[in-house]
N, C-alpha and C. Protein backbone atom coordinates (compact mmCIF):
# COMPACT_ATOMS: atom_id res chain seq x y z
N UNK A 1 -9.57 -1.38 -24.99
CA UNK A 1 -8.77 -0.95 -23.85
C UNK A 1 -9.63 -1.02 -22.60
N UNK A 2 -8.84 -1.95 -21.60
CA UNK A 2 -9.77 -1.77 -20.22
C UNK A 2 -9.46 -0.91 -19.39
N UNK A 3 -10.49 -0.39 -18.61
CA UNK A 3 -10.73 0.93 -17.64
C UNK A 3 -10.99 0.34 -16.52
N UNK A 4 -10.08 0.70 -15.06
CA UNK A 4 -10.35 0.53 -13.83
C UNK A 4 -10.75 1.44 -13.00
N UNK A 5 -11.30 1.63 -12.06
CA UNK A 5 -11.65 2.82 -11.64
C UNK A 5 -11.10 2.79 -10.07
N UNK A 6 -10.86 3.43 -9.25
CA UNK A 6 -10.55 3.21 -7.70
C UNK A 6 -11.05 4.67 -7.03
N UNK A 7 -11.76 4.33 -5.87
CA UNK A 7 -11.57 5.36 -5.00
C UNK A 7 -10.21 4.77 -4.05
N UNK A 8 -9.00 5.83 -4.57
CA UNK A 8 -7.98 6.18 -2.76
C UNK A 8 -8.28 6.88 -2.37
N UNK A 9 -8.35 6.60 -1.30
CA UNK A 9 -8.28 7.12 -0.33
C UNK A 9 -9.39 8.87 -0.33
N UNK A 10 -10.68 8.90 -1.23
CA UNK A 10 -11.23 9.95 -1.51
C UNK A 10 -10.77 10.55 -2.38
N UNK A 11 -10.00 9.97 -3.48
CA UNK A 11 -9.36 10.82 -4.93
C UNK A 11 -10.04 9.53 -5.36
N UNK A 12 -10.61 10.13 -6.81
CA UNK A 12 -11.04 8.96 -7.11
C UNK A 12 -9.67 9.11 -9.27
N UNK A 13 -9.73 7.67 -9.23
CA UNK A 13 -8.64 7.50 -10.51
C UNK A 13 -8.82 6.51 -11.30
N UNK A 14 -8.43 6.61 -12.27
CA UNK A 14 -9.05 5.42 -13.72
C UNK A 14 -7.76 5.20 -13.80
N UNK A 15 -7.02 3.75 -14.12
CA UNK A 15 -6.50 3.43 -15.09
C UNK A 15 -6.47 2.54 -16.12
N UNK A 16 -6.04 2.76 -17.61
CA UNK A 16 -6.76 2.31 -18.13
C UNK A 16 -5.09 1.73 -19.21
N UNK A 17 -5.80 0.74 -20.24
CA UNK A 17 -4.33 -0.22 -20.84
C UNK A 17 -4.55 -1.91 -19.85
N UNK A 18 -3.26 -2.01 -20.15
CA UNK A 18 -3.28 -3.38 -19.57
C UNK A 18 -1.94 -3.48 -19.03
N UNK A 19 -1.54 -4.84 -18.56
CA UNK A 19 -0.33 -4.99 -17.79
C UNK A 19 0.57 -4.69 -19.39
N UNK A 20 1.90 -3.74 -18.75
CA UNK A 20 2.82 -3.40 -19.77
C UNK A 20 2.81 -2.31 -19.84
N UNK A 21 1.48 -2.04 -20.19
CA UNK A 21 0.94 -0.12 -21.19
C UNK A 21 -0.17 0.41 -19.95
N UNK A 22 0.43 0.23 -18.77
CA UNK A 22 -0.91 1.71 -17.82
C UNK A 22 -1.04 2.99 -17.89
N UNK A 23 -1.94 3.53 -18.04
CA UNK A 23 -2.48 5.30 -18.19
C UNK A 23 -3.03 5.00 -16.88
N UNK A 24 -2.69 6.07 -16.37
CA UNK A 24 -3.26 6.67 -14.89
C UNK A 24 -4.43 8.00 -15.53
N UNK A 25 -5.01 8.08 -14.81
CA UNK A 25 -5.45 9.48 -14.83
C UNK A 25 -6.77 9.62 -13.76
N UNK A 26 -6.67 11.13 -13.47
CA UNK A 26 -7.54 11.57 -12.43
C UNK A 26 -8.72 11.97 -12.60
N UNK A 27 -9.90 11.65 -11.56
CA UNK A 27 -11.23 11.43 -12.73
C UNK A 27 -11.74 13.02 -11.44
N UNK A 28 -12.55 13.68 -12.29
CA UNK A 28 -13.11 14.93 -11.88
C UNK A 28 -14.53 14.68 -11.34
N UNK A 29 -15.07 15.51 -11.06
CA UNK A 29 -16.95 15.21 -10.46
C UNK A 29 -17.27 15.72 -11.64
N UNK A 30 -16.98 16.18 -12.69
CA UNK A 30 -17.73 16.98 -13.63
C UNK A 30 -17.34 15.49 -14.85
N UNK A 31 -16.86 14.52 -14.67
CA UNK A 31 -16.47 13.35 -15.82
C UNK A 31 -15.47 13.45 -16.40
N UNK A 32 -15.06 14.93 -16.18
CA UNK A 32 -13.52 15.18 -17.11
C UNK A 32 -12.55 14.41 -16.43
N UNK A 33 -11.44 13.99 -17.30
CA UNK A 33 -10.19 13.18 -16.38
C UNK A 33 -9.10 13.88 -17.03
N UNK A 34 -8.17 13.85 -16.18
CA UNK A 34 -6.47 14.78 -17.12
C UNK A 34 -5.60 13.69 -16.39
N UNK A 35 -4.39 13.69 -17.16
CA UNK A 35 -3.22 12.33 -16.52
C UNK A 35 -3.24 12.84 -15.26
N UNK A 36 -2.82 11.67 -14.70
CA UNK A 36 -2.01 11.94 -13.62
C UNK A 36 -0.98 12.00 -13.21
N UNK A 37 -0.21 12.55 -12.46
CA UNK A 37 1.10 12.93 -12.10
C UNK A 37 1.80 11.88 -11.62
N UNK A 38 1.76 10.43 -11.49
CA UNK A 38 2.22 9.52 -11.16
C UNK A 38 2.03 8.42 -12.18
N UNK A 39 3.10 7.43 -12.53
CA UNK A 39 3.22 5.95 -13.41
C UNK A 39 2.77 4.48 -12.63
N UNK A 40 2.06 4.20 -13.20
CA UNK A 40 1.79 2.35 -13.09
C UNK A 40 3.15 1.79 -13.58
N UNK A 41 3.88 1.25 -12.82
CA UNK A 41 5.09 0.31 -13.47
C UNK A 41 4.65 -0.57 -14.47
N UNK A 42 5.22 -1.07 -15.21
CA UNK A 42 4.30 -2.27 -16.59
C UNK A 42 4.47 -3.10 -16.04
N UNK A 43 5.14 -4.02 -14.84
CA UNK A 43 5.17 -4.93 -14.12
C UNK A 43 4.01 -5.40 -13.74
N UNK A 44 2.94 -4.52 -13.17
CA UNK A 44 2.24 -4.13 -11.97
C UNK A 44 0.78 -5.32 -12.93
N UNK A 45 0.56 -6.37 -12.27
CA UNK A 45 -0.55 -6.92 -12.87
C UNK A 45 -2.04 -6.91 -12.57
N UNK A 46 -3.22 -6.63 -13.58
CA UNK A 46 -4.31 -6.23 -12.89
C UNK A 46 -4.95 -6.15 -11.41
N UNK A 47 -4.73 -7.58 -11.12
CA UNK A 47 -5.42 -7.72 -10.06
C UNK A 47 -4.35 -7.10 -8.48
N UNK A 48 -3.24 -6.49 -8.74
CA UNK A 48 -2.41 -5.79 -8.48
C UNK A 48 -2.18 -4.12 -7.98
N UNK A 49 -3.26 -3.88 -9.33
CA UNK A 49 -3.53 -2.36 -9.01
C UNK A 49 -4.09 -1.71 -7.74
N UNK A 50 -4.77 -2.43 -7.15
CA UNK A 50 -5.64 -1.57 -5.64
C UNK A 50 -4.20 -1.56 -4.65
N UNK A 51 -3.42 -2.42 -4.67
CA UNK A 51 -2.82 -2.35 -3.87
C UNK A 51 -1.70 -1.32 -4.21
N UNK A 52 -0.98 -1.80 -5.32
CA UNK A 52 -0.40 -0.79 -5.71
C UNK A 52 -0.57 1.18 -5.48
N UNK A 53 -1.76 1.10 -5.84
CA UNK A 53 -2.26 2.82 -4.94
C UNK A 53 -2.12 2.58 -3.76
N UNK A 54 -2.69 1.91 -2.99
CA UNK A 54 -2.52 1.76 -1.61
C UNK A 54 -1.41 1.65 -1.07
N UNK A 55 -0.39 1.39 -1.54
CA UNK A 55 1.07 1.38 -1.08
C UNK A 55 1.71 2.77 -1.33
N UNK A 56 1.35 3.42 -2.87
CA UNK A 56 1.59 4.66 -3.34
C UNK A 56 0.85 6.16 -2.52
N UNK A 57 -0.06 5.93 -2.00
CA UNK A 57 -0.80 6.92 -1.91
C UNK A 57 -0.86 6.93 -0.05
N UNK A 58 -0.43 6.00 0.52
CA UNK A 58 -0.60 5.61 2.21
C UNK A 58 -0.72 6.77 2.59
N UNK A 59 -0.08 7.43 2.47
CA UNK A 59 0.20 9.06 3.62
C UNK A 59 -1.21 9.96 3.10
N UNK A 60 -1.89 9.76 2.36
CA UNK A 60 -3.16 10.58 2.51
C UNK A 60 -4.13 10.14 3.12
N UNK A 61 -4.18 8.52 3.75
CA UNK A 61 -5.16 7.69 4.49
C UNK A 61 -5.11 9.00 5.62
N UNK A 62 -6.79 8.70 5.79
CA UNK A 62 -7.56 9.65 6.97
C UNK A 62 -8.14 8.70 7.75
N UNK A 63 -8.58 8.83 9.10
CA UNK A 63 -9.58 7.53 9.97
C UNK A 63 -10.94 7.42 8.80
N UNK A 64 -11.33 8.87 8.19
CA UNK A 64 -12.42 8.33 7.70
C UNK A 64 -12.59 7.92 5.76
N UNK A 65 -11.51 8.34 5.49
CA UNK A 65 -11.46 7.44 3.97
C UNK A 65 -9.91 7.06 3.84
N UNK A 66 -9.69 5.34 4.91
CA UNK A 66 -8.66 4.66 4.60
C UNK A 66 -8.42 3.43 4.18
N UNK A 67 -9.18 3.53 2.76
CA UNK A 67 -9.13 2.58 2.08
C UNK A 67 -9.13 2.64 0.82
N UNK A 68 -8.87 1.88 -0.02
CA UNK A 68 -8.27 2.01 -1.63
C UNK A 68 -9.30 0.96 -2.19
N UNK A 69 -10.70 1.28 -2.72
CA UNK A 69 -11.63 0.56 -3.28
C UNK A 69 -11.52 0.71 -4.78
N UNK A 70 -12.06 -0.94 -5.39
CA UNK A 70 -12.09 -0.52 -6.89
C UNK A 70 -13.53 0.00 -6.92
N UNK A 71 -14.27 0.60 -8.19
CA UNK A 71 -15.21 1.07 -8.19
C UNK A 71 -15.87 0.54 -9.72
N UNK A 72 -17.05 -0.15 -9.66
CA UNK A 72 -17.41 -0.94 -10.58
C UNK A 72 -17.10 -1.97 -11.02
């Protein structure tokens, strides 16, 4: 199973599966992660995902973290 990682916008989130089967979940400073309260459509294809948050998540962009990076 592959794992993506993103900082939005200063939340940082893993999802992990592949196109079809996405798990979201929210990653902690302590390593713990619990789901997250929002779905990856199975549509949605890897190279797809940054934007996808970035479209989902817009209204928490700040001047100083407004951007949706993958991470690793």
């Amino acid at each position: 199973m592959r794992e993506f990682r993103f900082n939005v916008f200063g939340t940082l989130i893993a999802i992990t599966g592949s196109a079809g089967a996405w798990q979201a979940f929210h990653l902690g400073a302590d390593g713990k992660r619990r789901p997250a309260d929002f779905i990856v459509p199975s549509d949605i294809a890897e190279d797809e995902l940054s934007e996808y948050l970035a479209d989902l998540f817009h209204e928490q962009a700040t001047p100083k973290k407004g951007t949706v990076e993958r991470i690793g």
